[in-house]
N, C-alpha and C. Protein backbone atom coordinates (compact mmCIF):
# COMPACT_ATOMS: atom_id res chain seq x y z
N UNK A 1 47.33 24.08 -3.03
CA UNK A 1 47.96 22.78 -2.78
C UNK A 1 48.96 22.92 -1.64
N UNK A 2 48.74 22.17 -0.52
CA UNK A 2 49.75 22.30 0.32
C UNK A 2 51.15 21.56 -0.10
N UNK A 3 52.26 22.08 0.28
CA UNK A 3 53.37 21.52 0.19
C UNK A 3 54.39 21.79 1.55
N UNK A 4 55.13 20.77 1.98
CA UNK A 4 56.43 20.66 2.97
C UNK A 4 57.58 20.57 2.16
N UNK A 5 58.52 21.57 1.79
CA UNK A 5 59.68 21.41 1.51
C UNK A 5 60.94 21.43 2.51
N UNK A 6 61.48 20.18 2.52
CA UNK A 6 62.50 19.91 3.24
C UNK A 6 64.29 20.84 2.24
N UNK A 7 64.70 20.97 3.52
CA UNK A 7 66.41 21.30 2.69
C UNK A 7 67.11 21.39 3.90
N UNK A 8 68.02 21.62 3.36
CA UNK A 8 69.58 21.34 4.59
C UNK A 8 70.10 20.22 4.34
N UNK A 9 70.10 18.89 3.90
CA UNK A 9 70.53 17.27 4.18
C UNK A 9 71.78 17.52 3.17
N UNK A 10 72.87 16.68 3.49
CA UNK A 10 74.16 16.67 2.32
C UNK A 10 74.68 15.85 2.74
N UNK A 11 76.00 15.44 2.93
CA UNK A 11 76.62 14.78 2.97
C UNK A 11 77.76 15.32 4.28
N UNK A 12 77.94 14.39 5.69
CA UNK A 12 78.54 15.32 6.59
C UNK A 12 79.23 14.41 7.57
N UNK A 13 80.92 14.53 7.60
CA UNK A 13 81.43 13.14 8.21
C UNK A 13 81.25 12.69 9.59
N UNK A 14 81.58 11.78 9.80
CA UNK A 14 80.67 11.15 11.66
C UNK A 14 81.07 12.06 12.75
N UNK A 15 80.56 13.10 13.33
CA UNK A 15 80.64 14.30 14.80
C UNK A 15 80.29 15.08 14.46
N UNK A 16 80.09 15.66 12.84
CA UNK A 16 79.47 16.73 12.55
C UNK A 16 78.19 16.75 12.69
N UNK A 17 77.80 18.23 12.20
CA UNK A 17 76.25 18.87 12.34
C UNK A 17 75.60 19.38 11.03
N UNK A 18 74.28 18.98 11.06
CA UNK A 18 73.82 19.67 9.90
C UNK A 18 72.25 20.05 10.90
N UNK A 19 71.53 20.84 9.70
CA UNK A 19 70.32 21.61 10.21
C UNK A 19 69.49 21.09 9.08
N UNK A 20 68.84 20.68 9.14
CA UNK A 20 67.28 20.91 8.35
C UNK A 20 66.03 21.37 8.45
N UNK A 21 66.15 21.89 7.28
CA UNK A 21 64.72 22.99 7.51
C UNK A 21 63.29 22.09 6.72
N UNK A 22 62.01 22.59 7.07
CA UNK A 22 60.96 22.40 6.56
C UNK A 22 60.05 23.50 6.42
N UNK A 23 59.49 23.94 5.57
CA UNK A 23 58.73 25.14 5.05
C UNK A 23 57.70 24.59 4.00
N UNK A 24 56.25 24.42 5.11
CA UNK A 24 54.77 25.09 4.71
C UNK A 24 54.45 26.08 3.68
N UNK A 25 54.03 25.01 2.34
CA UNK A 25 53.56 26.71 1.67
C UNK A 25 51.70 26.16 0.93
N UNK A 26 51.14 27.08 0.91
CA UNK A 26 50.02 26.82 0.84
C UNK A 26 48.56 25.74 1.61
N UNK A 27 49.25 26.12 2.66
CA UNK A 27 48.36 26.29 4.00
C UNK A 27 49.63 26.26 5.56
N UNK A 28 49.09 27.03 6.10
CA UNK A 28 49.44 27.45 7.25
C UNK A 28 49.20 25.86 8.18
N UNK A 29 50.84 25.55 8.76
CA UNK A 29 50.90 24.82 10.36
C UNK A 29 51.26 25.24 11.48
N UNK A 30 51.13 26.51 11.25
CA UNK A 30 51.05 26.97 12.77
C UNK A 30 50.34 26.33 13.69
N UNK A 31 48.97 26.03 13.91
CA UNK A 31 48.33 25.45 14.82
C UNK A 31 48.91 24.17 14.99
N UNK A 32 49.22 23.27 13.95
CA UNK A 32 49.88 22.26 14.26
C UNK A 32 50.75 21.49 14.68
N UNK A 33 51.09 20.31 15.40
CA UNK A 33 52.15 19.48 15.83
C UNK A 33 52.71 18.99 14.58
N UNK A 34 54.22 19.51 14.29
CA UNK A 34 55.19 19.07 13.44
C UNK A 34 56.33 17.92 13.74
N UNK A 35 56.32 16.92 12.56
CA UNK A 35 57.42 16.11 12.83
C UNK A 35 58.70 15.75 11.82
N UNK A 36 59.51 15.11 12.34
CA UNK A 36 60.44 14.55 11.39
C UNK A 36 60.12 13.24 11.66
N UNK A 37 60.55 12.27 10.74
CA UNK A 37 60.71 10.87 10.43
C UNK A 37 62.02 10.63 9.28
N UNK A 38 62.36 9.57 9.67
CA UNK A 38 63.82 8.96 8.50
C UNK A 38 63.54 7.64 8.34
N UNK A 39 63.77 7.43 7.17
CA UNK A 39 63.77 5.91 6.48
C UNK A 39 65.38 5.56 5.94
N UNK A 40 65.87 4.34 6.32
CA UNK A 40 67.07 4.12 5.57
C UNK A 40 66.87 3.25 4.55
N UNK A 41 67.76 2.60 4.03
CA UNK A 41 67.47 1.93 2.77
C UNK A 41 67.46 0.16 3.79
N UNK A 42 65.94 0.34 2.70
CA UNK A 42 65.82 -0.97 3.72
C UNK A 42 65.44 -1.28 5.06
N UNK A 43 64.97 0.00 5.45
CA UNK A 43 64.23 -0.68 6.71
C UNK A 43 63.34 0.27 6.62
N UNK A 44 62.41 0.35 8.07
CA UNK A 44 61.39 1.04 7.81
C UNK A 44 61.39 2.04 8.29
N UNK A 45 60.07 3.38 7.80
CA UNK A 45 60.29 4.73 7.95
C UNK A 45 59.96 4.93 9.89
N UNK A 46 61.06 5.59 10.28
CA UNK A 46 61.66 5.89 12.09
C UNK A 46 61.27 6.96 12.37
N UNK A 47 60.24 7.05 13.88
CA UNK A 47 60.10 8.88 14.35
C UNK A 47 61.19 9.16 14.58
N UNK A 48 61.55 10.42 14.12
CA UNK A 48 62.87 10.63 14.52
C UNK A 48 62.58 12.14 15.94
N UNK A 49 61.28 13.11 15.87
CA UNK A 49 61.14 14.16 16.63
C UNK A 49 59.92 14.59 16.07
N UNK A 50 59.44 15.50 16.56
CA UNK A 50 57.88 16.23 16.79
C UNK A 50 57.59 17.74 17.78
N UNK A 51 57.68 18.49 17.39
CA UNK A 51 57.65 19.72 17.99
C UNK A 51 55.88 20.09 18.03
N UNK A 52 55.53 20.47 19.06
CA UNK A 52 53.91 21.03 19.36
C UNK A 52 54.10 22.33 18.82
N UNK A 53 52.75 22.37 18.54
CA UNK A 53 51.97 24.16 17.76
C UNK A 53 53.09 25.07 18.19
N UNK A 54 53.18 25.39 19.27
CA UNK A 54 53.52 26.54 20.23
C UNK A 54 55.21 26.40 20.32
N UNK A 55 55.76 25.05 20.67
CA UNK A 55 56.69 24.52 20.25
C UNK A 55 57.38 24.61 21.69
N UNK A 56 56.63 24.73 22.94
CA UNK A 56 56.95 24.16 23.58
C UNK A 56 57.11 22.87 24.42
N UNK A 57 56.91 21.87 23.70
CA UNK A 57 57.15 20.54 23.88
C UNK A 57 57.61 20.07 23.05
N UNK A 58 58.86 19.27 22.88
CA UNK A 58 59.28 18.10 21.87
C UNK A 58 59.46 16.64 22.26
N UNK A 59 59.16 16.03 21.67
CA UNK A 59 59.35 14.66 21.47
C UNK A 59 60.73 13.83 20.94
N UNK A 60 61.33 13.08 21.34
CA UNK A 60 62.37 12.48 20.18
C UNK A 60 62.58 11.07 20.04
N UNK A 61 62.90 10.30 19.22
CA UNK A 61 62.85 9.07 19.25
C UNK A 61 64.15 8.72 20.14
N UNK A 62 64.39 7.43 20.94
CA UNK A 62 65.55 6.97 21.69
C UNK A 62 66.71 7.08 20.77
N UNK A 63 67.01 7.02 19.81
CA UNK A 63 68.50 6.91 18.81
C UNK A 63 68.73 8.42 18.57
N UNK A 64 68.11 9.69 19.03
CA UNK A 64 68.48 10.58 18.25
C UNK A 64 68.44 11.59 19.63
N UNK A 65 68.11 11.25 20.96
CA UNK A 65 67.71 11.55 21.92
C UNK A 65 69.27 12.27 22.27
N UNK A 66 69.23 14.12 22.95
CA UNK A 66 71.04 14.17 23.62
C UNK A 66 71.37 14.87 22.06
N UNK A 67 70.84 13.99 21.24
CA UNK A 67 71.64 14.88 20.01
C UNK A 67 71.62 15.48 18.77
N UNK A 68 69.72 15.16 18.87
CA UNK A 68 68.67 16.71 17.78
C UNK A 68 68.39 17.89 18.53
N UNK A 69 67.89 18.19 17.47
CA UNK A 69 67.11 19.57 18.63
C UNK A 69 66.04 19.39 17.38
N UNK A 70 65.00 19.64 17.98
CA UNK A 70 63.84 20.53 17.00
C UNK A 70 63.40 21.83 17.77
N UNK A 71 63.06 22.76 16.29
CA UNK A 71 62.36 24.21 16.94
C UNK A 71 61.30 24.67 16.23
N UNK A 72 60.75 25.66 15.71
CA UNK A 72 60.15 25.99 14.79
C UNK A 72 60.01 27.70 14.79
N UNK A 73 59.39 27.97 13.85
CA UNK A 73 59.47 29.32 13.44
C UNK A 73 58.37 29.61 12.40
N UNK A 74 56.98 30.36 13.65
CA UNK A 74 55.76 29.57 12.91
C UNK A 74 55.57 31.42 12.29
N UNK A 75 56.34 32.43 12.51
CA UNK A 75 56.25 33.19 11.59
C UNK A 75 56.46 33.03 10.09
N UNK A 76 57.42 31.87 10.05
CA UNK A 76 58.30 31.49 8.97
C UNK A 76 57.39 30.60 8.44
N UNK A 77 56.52 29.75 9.01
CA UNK A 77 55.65 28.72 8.81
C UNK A 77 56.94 27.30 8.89
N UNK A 78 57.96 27.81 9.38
CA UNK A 78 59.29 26.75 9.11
C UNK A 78 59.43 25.66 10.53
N UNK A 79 59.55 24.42 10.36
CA UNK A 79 60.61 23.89 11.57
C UNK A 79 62.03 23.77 11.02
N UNK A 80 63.10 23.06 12.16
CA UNK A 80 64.07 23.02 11.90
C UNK A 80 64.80 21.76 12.60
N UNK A 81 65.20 20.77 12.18
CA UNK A 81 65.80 20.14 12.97
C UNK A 81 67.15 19.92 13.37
N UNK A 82 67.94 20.54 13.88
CA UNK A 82 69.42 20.38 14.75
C UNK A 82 70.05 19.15 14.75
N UNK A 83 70.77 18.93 13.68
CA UNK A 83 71.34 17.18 14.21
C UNK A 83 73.44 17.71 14.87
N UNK A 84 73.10 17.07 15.93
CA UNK A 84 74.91 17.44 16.35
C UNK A 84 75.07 15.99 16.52
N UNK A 85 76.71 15.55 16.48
CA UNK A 85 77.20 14.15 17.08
C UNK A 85 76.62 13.31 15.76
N UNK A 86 76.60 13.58 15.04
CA UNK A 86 75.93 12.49 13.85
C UNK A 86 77.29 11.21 13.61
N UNK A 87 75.94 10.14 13.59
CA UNK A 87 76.92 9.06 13.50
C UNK A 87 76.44 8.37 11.15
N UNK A 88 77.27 7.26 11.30
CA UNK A 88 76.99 6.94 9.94
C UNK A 88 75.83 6.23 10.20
N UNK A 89 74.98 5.78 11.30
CA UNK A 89 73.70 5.04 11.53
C UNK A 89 71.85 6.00 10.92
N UNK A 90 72.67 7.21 11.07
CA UNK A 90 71.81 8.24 11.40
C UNK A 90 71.33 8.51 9.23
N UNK A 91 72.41 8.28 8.62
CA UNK A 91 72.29 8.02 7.20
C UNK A 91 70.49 7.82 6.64
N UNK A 92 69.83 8.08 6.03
CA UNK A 92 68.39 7.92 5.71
C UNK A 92 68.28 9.39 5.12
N UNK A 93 66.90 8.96 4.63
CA UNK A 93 66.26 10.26 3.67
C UNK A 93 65.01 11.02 5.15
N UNK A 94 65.32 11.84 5.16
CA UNK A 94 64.19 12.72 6.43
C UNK A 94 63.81 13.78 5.89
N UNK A 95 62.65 13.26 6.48
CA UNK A 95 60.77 13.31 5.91
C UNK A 95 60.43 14.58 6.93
N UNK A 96 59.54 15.81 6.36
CA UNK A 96 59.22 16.53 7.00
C UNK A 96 57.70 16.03 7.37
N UNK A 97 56.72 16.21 8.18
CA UNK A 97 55.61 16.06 8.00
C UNK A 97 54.31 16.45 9.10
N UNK A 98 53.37 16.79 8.54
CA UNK A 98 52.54 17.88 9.89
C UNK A 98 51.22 16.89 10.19
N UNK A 99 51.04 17.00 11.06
CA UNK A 99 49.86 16.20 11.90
C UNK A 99 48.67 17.39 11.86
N UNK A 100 48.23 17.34 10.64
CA UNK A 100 47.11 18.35 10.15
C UNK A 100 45.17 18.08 10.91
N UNK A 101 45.50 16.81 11.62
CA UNK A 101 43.80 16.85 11.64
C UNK A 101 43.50 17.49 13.82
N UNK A 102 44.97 17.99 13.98
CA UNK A 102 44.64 18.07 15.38
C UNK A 102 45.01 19.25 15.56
N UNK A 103 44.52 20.51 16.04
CA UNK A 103 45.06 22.18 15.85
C UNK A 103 45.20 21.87 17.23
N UNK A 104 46.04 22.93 17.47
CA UNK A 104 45.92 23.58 18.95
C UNK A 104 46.24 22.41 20.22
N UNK A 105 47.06 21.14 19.67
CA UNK A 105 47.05 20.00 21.21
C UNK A 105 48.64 19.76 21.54
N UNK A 106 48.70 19.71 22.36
CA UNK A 106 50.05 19.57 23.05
C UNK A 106 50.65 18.03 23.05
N UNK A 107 49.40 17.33 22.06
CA UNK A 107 50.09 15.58 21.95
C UNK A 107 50.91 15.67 21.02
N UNK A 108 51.97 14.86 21.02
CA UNK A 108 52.87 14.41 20.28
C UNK A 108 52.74 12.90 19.48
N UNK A 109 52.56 12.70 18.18
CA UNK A 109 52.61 10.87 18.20
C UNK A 109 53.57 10.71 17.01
N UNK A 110 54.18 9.71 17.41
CA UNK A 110 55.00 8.96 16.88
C UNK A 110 55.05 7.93 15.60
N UNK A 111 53.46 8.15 15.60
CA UNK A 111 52.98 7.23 14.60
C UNK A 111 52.67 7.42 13.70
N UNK A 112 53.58 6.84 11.99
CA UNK A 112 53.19 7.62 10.98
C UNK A 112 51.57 7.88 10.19
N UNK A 113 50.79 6.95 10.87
CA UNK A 113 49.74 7.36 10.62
C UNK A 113 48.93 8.80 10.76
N UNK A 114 49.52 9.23 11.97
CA UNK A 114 48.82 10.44 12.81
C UNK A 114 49.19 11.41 11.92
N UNK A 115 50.01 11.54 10.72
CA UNK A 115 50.62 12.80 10.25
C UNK A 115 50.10 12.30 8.72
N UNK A 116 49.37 13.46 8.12
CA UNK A 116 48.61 13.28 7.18
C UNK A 116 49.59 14.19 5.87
N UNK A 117 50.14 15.04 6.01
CA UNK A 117 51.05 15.82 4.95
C UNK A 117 52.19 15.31 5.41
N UNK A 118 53.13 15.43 3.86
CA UNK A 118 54.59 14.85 3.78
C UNK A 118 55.27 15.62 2.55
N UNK A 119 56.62 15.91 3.30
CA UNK A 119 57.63 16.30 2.67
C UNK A 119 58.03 14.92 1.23
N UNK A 120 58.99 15.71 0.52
CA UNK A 120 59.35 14.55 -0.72
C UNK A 120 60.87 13.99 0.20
N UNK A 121 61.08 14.50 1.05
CA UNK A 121 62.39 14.20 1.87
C UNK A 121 63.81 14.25 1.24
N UNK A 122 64.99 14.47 2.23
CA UNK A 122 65.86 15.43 1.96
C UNK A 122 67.01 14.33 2.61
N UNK A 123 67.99 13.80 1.43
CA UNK A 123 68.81 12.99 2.07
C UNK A 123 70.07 13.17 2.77
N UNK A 124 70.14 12.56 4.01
CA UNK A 124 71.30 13.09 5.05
C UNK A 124 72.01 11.72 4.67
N UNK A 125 73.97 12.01 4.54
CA UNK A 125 74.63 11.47 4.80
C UNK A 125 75.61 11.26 5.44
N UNK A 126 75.80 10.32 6.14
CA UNK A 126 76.90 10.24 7.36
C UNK A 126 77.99 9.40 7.00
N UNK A 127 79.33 9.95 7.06
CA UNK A 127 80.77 9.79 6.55
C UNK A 127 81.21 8.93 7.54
N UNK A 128 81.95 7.97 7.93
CA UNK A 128 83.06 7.11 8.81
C UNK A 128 84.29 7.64 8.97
């Protein structure tokens, strides 16, 4: 059974940084393009970033652009996402999730359709 377990998210006041991790267990995404997505309460689920196989290309959505990072660590089978400058907007549950039907491509999409596995997601909170 494949699973994405997300961790890192807590509770962290507005300029701080937190990290979140995601870790693949029972099947390998190495070949694959990895993403994050966030949903807040009440609106709908947001790309938030997307790292390629190799992980030299990332993607990020405009609101998070300057002040994520994504990386990965496909020994680890892990990504990671870097949040610095966090504001209280940024607040939502974030979703790990792998774009399993495309190995080996340097596309990135944004669209939650394209990503077929999902994390149970890991809630980040942002302090005023």
């Amino acid at each position: 059974q494949v699973q994405l377990v997300e961790s890192g998210g807590g509770l962290v006041q507005a300029g701080g940084s937190l990290r979140l991790s995601c870790t693949a267990s029972g099947r390998s995404f190495r070949r694959y393009t990895m993403g994050w997505f966030r949903q807040a309460p009440g609106k709908e689920r947001e790309f938030v970033g997307a790292v390629t196989w190799t992980g030299a290309r990332t993607v990020y959505g405009d609101s998070v652009k300057g002040r994520f990072t994504l990386s990965r660590d496909n020994a680890e089978n892990t990504i990671y996402l870097q949040m610095n400058s966090l504001k209280p907007e940024d607040t939502a549950i974030y979703y790990c999730a792998g774009d399993g039907s495309r190995p080996y491509t340097n596309c990135v999409a944004a669209e939650i359709l394209a990503y077929d596995t999902w994390g149970q997601g890991t809630q980040v909170t942002v302090s005023s």
